[in-house]
PDB file of N, CA and C in Angstrom:
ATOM      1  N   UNK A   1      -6.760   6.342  88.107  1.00  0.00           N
ATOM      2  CA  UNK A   1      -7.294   5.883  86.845  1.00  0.00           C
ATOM      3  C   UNK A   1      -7.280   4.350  86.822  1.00  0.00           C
ATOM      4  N   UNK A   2      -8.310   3.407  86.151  1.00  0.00           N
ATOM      5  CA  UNK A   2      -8.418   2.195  86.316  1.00  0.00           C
ATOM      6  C   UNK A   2      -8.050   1.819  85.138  1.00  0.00           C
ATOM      7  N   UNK A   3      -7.009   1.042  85.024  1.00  0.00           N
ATOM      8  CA  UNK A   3      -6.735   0.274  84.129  1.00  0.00           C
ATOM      9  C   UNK A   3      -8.085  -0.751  83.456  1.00  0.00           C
ATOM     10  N   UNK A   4      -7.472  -0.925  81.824  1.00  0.00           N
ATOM     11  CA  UNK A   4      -8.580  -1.984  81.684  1.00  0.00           C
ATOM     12  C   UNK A   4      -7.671  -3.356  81.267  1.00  0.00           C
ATOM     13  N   UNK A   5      -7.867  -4.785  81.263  1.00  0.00           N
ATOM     14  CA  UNK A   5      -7.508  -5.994  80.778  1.00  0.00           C
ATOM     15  C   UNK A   5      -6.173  -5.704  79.998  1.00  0.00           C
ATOM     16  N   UNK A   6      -5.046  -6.389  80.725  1.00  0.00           N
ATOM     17  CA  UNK A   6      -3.780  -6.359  79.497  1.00  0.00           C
ATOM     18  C   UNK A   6      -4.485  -7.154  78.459  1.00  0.00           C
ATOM     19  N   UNK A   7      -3.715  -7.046  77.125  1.00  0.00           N
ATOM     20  CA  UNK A   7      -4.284  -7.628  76.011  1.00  0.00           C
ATOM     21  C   UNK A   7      -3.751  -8.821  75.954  1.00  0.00           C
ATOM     22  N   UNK A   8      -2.356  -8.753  76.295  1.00  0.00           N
ATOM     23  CA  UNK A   8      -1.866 -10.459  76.020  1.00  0.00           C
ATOM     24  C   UNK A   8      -1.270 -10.740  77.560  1.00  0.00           C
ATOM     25  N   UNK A   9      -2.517 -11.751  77.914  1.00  0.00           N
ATOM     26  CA  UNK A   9      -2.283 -12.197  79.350  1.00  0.00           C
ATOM     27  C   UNK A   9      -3.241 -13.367  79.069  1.00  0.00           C
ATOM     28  N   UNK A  10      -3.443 -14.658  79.913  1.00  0.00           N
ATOM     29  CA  UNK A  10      -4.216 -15.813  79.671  1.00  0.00           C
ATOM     30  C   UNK A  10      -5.279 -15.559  80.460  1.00  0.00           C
ATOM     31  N   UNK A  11      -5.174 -14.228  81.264  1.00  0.00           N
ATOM     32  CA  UNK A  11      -6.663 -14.148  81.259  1.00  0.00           C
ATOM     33  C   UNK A  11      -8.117 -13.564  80.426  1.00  0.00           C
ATOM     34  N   UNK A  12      -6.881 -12.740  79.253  1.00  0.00           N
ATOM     35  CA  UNK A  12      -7.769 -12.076  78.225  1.00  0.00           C
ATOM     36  C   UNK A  12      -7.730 -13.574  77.422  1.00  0.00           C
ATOM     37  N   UNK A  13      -7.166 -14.012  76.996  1.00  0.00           N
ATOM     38  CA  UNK A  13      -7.068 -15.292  76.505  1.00  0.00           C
ATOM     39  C   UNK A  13      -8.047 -16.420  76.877  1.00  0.00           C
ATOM     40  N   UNK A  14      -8.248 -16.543  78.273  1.00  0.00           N
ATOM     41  CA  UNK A  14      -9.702 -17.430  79.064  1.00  0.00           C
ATOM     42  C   UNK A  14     -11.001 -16.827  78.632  1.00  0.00           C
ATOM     43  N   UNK A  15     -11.202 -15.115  78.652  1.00  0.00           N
ATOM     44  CA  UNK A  15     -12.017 -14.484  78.351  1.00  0.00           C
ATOM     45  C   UNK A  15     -12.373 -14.546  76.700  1.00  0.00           C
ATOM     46  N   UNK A  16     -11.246 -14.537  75.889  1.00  0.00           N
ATOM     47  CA  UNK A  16     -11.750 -14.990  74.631  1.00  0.00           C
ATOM     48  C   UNK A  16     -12.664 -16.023  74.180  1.00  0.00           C
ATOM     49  N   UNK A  17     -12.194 -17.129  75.085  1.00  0.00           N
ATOM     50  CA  UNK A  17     -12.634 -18.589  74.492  1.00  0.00           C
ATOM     51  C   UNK A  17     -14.377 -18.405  75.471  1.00  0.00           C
ATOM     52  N   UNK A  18     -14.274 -17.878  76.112  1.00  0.00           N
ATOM     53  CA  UNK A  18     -15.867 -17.555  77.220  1.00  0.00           C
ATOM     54  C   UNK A  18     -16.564 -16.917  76.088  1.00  0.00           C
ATOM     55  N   UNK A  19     -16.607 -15.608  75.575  1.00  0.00           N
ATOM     56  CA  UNK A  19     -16.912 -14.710  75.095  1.00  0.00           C
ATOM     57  C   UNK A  19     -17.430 -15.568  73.444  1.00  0.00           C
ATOM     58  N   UNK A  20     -16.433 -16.336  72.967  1.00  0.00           N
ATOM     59  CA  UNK A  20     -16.376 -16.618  71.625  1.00  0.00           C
ATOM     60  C   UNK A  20     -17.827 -18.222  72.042  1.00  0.00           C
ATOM     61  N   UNK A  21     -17.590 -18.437  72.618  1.00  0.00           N
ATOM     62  CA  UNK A  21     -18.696 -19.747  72.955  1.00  0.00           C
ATOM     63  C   UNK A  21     -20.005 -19.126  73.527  1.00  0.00           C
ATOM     64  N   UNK A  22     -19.544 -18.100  74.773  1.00  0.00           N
ATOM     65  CA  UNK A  22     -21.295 -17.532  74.561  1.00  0.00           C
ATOM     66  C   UNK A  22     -21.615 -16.721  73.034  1.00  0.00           C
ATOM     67  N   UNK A  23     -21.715 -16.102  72.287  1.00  0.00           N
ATOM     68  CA  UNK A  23     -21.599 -15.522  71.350  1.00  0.00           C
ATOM     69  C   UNK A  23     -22.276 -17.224  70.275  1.00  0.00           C
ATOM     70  N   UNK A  24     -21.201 -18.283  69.740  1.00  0.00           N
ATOM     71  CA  UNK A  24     -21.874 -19.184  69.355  1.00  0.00           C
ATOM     72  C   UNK A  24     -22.834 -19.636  70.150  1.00  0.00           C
ATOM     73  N   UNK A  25     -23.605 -19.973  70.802  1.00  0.00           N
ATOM     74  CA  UNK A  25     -24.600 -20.321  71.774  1.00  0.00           C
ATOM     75  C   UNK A  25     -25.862 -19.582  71.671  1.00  0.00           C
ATOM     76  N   UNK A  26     -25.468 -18.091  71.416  1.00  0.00           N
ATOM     77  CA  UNK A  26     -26.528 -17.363  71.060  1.00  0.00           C
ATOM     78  C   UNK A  26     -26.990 -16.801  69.882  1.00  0.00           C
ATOM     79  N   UNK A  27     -25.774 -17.363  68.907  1.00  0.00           N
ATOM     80  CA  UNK A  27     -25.925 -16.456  67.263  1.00  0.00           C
ATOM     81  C   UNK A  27     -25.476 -17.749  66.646  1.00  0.00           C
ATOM     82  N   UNK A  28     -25.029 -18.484  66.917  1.00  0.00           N
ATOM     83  CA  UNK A  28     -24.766 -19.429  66.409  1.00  0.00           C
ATOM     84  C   UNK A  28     -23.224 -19.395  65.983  1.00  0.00           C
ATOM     85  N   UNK A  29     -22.137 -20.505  66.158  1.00  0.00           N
ATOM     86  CA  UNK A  29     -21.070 -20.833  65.836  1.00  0.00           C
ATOM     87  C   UNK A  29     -20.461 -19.897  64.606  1.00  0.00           C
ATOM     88  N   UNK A  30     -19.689 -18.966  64.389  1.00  0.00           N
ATOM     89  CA  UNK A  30     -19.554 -18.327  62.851  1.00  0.00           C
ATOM     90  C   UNK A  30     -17.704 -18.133  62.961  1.00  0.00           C
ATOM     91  N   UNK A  31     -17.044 -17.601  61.294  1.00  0.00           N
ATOM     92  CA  UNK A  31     -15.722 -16.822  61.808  1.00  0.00           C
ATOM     93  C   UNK A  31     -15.823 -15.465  62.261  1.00  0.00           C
ATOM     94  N   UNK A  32     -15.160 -15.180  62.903  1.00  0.00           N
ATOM     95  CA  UNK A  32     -14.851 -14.161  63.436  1.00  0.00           C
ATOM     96  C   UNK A  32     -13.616 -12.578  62.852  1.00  0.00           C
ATOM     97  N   UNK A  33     -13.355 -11.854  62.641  1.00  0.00           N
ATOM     98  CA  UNK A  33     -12.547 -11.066  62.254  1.00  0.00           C
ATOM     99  C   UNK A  33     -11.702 -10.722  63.626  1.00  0.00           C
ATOM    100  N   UNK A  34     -10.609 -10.341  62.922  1.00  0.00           N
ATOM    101  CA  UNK A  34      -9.804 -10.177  64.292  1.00  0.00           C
ATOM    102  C   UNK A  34     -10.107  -8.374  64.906  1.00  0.00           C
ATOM    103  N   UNK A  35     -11.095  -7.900  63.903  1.00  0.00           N
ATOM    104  CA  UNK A  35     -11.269  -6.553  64.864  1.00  0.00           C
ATOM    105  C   UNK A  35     -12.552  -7.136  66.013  1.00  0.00           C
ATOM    106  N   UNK A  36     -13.596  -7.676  65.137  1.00  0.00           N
ATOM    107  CA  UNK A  36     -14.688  -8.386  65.713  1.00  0.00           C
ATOM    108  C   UNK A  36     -14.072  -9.235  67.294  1.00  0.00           C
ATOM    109  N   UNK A  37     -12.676 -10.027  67.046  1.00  0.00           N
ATOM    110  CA  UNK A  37     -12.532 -10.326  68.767  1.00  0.00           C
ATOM    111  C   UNK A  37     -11.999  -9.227  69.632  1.00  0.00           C
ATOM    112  N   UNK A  38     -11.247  -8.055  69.176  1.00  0.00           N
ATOM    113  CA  UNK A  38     -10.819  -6.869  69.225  1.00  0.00           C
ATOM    114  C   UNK A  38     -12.077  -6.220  70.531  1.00  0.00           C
ATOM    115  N   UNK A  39     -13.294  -5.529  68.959  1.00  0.00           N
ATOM    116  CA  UNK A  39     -14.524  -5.463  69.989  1.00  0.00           C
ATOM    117  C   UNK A  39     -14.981  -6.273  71.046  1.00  0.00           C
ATOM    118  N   UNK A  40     -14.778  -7.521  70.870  1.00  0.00           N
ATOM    119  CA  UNK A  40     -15.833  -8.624  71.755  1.00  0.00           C
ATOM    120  C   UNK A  40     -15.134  -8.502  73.087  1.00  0.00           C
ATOM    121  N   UNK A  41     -13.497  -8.550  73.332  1.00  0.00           N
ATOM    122  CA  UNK A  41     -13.308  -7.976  74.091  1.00  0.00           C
ATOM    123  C   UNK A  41     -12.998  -6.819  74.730  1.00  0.00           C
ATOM    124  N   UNK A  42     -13.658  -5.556  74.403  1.00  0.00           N
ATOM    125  CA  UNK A  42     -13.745  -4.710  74.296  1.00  0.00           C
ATOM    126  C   UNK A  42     -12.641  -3.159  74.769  1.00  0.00           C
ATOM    127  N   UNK A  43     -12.546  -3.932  73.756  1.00  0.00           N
ATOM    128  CA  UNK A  43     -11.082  -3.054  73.025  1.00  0.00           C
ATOM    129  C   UNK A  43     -11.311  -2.429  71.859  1.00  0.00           C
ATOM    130  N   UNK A  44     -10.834  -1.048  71.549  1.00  0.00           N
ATOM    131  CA  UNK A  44     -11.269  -0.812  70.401  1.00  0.00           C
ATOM    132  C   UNK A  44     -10.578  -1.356  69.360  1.00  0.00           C
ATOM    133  N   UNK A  45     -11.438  -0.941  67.876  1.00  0.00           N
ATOM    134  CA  UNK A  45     -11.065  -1.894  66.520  1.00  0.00           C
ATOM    135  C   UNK A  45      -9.558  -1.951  66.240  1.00  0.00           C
ATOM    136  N   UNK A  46      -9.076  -0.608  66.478  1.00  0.00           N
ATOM    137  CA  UNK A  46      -7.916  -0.311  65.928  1.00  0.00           C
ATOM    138  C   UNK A  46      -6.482  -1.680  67.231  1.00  0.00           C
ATOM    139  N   UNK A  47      -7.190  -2.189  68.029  1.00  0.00           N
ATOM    140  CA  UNK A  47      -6.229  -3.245  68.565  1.00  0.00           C
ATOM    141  C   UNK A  47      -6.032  -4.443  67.937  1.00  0.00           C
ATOM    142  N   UNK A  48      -7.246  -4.648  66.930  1.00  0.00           N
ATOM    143  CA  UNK A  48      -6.948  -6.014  65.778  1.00  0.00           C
ATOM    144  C   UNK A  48      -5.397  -6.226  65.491  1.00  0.00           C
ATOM    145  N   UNK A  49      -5.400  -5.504  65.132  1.00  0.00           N
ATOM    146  CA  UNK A  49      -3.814  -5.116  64.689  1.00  0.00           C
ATOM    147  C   UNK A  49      -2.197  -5.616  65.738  1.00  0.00           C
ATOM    148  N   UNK A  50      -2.400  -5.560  67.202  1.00  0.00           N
ATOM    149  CA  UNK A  50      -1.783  -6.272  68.631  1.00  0.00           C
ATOM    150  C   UNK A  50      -2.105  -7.264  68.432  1.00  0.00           C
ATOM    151  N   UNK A  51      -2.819  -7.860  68.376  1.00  0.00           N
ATOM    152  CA  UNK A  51      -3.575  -9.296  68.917  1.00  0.00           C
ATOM    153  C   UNK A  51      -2.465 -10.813  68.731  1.00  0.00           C
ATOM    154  N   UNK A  52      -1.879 -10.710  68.178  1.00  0.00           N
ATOM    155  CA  UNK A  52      -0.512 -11.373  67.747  1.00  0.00           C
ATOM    156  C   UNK A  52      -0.396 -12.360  69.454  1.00  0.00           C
ATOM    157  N   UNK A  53       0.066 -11.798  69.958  1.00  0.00           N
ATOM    158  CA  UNK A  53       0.582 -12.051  71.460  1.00  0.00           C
ATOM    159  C   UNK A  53      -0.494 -12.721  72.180  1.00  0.00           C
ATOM    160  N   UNK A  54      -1.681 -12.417  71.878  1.00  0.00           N
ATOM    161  CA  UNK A  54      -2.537 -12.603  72.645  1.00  0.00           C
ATOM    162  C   UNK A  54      -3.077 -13.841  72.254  1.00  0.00           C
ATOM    163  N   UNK A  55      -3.069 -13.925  70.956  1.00  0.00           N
ATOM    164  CA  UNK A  55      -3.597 -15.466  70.169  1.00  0.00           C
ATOM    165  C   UNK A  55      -2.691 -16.483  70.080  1.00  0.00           C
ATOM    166  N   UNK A  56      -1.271 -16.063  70.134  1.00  0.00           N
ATOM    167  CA  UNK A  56      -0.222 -16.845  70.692  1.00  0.00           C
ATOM    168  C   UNK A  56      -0.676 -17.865  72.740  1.00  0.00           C
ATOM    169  N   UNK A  57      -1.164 -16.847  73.188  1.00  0.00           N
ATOM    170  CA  UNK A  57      -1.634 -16.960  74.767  1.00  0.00           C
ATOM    171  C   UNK A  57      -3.052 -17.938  74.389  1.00  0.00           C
ATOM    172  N   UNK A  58      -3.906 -17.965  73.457  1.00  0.00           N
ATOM    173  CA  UNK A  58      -5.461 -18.370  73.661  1.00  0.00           C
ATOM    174  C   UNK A  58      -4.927 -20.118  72.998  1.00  0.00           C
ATOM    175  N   UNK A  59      -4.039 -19.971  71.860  1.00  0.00           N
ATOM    176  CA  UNK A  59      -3.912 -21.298  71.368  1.00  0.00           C
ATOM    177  C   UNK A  59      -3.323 -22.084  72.244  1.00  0.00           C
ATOM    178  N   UNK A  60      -2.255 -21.627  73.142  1.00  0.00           N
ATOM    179  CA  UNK A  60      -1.893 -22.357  74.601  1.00  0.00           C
ATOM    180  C   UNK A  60      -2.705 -22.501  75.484  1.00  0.00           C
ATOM    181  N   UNK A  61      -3.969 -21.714  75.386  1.00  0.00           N
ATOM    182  CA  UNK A  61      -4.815 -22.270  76.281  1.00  0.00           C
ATOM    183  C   UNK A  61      -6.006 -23.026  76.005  1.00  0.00           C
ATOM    184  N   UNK A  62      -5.824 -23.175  75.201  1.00  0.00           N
ATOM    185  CA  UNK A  62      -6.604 -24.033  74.096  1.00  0.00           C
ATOM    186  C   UNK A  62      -5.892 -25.235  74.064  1.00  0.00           C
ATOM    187  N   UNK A  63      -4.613 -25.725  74.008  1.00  0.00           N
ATOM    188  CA  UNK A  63      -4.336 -26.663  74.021  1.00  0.00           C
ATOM    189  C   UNK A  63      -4.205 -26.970  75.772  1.00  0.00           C
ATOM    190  N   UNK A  64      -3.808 -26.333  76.389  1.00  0.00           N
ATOM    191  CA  UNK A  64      -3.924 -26.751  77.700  1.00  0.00           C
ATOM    192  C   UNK A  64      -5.506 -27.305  78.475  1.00  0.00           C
ATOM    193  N   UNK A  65      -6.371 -27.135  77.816  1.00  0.00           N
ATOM    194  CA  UNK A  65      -8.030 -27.278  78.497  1.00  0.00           C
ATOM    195  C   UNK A  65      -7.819 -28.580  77.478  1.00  0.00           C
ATOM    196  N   UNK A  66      -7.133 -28.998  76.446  1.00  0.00           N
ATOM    197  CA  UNK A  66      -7.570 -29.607  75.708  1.00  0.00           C
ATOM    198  C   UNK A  66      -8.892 -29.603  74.717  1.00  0.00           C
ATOM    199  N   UNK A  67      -9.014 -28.388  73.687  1.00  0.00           N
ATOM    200  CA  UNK A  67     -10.183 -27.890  73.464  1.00  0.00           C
ATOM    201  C   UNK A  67      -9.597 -27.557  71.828  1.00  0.00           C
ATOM    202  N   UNK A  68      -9.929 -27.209  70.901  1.00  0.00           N
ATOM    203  CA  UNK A  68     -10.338 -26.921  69.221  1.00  0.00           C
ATOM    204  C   UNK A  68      -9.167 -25.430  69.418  1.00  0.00           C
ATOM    205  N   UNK A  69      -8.821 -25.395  68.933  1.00  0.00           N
ATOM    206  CA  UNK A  69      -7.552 -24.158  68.677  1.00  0.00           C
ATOM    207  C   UNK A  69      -8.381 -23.209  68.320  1.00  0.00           C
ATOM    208  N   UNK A  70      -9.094 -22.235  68.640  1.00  0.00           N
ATOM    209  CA  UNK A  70      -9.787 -21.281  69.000  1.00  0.00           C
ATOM    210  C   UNK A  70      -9.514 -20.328  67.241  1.00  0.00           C
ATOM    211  N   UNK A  71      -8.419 -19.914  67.830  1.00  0.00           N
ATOM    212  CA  UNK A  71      -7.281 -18.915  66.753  1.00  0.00           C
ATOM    213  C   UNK A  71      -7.710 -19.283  65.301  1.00  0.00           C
ATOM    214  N   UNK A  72      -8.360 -20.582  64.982  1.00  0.00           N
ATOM    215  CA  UNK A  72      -8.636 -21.032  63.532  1.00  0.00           C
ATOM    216  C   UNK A  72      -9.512 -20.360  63.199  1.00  0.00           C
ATOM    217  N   UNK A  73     -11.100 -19.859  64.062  1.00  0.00           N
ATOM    218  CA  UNK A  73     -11.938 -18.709  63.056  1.00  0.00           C
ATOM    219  C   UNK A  73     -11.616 -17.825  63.325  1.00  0.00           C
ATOM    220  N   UNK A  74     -10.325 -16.644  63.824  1.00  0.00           N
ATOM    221  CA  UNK A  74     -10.657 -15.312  63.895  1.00  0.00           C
ATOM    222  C   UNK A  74      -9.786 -15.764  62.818  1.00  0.00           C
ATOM    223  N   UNK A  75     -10.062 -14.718  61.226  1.00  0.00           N
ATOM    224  CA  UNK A  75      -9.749 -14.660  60.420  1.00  0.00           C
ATOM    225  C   UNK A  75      -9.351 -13.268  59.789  1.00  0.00           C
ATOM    226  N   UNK A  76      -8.850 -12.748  58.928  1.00  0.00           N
ATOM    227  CA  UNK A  76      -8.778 -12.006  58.352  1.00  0.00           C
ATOM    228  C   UNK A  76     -10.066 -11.474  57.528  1.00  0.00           C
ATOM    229  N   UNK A  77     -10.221 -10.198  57.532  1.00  0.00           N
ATOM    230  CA  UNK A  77     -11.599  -9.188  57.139  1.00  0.00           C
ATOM    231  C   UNK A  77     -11.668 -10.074  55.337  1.00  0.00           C
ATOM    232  N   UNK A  78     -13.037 -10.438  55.245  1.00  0.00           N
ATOM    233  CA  UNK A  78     -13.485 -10.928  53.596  1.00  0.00           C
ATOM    234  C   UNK A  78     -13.280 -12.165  53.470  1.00  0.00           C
ATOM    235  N   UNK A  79     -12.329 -13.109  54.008  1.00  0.00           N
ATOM    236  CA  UNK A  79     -11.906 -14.009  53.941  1.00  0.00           C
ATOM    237  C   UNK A  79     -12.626 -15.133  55.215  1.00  0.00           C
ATOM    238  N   UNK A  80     -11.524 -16.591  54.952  1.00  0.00           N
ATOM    239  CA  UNK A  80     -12.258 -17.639  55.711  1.00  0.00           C
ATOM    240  C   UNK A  80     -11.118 -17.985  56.206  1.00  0.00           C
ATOM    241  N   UNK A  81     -10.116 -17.518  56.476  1.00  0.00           N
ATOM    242  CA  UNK A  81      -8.491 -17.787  56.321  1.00  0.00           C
ATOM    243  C   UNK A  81      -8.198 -17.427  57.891  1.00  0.00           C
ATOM    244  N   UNK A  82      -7.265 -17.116  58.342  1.00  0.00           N
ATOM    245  CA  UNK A  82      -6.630 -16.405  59.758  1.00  0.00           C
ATOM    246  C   UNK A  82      -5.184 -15.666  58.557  1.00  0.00           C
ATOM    247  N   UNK A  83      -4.828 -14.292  59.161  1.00  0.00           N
ATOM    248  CA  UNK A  83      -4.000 -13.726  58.004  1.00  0.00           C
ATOM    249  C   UNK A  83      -2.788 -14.638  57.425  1.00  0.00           C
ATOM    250  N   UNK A  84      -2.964 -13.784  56.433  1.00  0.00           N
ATOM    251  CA  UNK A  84      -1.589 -14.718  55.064  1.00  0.00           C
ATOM    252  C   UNK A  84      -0.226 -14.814  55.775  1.00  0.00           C
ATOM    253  N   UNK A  85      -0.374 -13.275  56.763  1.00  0.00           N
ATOM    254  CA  UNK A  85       1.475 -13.996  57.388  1.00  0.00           C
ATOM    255  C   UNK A  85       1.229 -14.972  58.350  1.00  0.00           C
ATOM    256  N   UNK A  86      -0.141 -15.295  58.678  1.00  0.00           N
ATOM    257  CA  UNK A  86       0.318 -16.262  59.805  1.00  0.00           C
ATOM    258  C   UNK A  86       0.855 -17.573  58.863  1.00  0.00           C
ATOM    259  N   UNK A  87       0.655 -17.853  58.026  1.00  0.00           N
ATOM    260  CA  UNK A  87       0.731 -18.954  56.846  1.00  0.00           C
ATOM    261  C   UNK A  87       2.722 -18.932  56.532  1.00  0.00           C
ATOM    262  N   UNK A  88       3.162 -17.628  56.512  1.00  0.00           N
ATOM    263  CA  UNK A  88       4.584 -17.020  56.194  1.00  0.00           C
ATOM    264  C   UNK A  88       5.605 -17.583  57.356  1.00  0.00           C
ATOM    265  N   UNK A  89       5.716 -18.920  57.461  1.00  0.00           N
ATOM    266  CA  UNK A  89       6.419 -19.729  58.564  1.00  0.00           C
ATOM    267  C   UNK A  89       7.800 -20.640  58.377  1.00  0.00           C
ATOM    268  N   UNK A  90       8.156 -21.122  58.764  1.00  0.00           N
ATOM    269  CA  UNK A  90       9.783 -21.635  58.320  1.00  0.00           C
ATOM    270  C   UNK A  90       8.974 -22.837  57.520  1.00  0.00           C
ATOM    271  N   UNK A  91       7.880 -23.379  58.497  1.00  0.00           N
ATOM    272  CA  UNK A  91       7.336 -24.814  57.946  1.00  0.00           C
ATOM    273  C   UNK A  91       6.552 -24.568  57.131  1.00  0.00           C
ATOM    274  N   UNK A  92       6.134 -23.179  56.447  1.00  0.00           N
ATOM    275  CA  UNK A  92       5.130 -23.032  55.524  1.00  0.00           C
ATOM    276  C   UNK A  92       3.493 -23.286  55.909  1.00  0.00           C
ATOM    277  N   UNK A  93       3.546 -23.855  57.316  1.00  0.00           N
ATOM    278  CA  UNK A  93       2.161 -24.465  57.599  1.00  0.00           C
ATOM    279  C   UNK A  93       1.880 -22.929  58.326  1.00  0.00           C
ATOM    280  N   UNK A  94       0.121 -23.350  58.742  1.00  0.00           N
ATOM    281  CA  UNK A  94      -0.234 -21.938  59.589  1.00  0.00           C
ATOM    282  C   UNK A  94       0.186 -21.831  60.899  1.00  0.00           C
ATOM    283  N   UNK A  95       1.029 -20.764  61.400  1.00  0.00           N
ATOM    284  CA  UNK A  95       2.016 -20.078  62.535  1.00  0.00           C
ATOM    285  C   UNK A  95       2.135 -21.726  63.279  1.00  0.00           C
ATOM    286  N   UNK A  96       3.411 -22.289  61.860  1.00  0.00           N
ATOM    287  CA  UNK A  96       3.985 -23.650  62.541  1.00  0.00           C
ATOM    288  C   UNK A  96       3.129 -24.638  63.294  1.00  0.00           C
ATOM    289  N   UNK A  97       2.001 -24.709  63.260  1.00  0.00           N
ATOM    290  CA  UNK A  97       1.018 -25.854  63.543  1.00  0.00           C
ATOM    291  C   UNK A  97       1.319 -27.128  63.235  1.00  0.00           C
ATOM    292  N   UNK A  98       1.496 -26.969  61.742  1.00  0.00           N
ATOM    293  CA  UNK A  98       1.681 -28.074  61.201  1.00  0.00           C
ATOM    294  C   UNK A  98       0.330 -28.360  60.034  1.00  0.00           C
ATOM    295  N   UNK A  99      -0.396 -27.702  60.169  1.00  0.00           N
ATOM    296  CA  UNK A  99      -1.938 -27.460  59.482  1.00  0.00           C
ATOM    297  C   UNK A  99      -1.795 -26.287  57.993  1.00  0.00           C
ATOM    298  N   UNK A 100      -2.164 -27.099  56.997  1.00  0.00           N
ATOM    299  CA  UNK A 100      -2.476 -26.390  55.482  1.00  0.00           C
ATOM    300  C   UNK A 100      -3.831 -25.819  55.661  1.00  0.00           C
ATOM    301  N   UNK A 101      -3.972 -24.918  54.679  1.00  0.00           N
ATOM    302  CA  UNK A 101      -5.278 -24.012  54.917  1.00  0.00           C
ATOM    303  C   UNK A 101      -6.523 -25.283  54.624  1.00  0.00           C
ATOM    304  N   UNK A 102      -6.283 -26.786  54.695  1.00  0.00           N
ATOM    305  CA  UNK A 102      -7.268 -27.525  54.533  1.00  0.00           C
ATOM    306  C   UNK A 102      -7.448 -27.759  56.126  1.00  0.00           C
ATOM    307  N   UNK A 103      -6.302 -28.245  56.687  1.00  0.00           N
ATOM    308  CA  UNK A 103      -6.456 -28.472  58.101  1.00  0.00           C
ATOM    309  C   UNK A 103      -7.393 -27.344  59.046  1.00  0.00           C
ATOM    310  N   UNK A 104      -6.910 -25.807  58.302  1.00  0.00           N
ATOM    311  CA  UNK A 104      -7.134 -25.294  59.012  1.00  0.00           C
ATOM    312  C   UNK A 104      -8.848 -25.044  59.355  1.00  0.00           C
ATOM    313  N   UNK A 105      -9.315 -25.361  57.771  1.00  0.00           N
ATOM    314  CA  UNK A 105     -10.567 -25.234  57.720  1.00  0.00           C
ATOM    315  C   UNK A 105     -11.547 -26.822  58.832  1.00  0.00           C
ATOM    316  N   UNK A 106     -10.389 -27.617  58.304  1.00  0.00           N
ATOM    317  CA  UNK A 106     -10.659 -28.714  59.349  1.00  0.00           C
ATOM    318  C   UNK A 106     -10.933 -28.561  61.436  1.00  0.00           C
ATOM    319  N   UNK A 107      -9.633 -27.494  61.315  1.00  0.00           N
ATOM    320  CA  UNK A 107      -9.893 -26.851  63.157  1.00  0.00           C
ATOM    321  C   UNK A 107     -11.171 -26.488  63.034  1.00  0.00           C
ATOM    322  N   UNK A 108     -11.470 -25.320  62.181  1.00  0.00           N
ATOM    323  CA  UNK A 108     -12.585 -24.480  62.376  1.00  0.00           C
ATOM    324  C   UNK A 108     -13.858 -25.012  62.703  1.00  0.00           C
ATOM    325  N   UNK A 109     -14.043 -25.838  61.928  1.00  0.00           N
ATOM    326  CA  UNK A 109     -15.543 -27.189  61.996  1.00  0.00           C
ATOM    327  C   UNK A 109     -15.144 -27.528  63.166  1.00  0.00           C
ATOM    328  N   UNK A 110     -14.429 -28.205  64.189  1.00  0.00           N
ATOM    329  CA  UNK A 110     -14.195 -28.693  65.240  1.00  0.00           C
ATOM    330  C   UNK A 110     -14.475 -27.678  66.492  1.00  0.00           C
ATOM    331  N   UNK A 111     -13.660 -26.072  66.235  1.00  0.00           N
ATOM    332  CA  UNK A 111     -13.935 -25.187  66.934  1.00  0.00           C
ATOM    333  C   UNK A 111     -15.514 -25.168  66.995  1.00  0.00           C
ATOM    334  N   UNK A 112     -15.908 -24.530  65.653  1.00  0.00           N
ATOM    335  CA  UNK A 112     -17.737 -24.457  65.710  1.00  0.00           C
ATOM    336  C   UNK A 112     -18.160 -25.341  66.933  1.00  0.00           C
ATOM    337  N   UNK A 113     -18.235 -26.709  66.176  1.00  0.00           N
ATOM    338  CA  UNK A 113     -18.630 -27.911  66.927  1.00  0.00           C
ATOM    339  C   UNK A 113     -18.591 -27.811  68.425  1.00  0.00           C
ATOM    340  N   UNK A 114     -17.714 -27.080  68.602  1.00  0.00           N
ATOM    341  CA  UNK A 114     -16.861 -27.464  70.454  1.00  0.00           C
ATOM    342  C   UNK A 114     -17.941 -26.414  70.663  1.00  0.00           C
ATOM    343  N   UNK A 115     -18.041 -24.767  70.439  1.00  0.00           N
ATOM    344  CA  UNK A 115     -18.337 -23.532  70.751  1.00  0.00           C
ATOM    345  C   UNK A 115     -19.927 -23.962  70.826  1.00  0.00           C
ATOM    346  N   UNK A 116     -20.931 -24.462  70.150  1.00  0.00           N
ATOM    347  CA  UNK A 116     -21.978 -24.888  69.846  1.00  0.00           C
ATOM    348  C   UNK A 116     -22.389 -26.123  70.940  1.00  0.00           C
ATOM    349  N   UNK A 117     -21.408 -26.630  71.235  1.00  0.00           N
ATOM    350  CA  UNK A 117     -22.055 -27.716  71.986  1.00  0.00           C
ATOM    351  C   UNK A 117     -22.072 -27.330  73.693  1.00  0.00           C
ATOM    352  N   UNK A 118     -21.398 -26.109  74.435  1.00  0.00           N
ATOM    353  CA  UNK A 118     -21.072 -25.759  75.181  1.00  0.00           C
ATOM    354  C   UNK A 118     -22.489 -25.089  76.043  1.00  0.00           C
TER     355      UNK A 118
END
C-alpha cells in the first residue's frame, strides 16, 4: 500500500507555499480556509482540523526563504481572521508573532502581493 504525504513535514509545507502561489497566479491572490488548504493538498476536508503542526512547519519555512508568512490567509470558515485560538497566546498576539489582528491583516496584503507577483 502507498502511503500518501505526511501532513506535518516541510515538504508538505514547501508544497503549500507552491500550490498557494500557483492557485494566486491563476485565480488570483484570495484567503483561503483551512479545509480549502486541507483539499489543495489533497487531503480530505475533515484534516483542516490537524493542520496545527503543519502551519507551525510552513511559517518556518516561510521565514527561512525569507518570504510573507503564508499562515496569515488560511483563515477560519466566514471570516478574514486565521482561528480565534490561534490569537489565545501568553502574548495575546496571533500564535506569539507578535502581530494584532491589524498586523495580521497587514501579512496578508504582503502574502497576496508576494503570491501574485510569482
Amino acid at each position: 500500500m502507498t502511503r500518501g504525504p505526511r501532513l506535518a513535514s516541510r515538504q508538505t509545507a514547501r508544497r503549500a507555499l507552491a500550490v498557494y502561489a500557483r492557485d494566486a497566479r491563476d485565480n488570483g491572490a484570495r484567503l483561503w480556509t483551512y479545509t480549502d488548504l486541507a483539499v489543495a493538498l489533497g487531503f480530505a476536508p475533515s484534516v483542516a482540523r490537524q493542520l496545527g503542526p503543519m502551519l507551525a512547519l510552513l511559517r518556518q519555512e516561510c521565514l527561512d526563504q525569507g518570504i510573507p508568512d503564508l499562515c496569515a490567509v488560511i483563515v477560519a470558515s466566514g471570516t478574514d481572521m486565521p482561528s480565534a485560538r490561534s490569537f489565545d497566546t501568553l502574548s495575546g498576539t496571533w500564535c506569539d508573532t507578535g502581530l494584532d489582528r491589524d498586523g495580521v491583516r497587514a501579512e496578508q496584503a504582503r502574502v497576496m502581493a508576494w503570491a501574485t507577483a510569482r
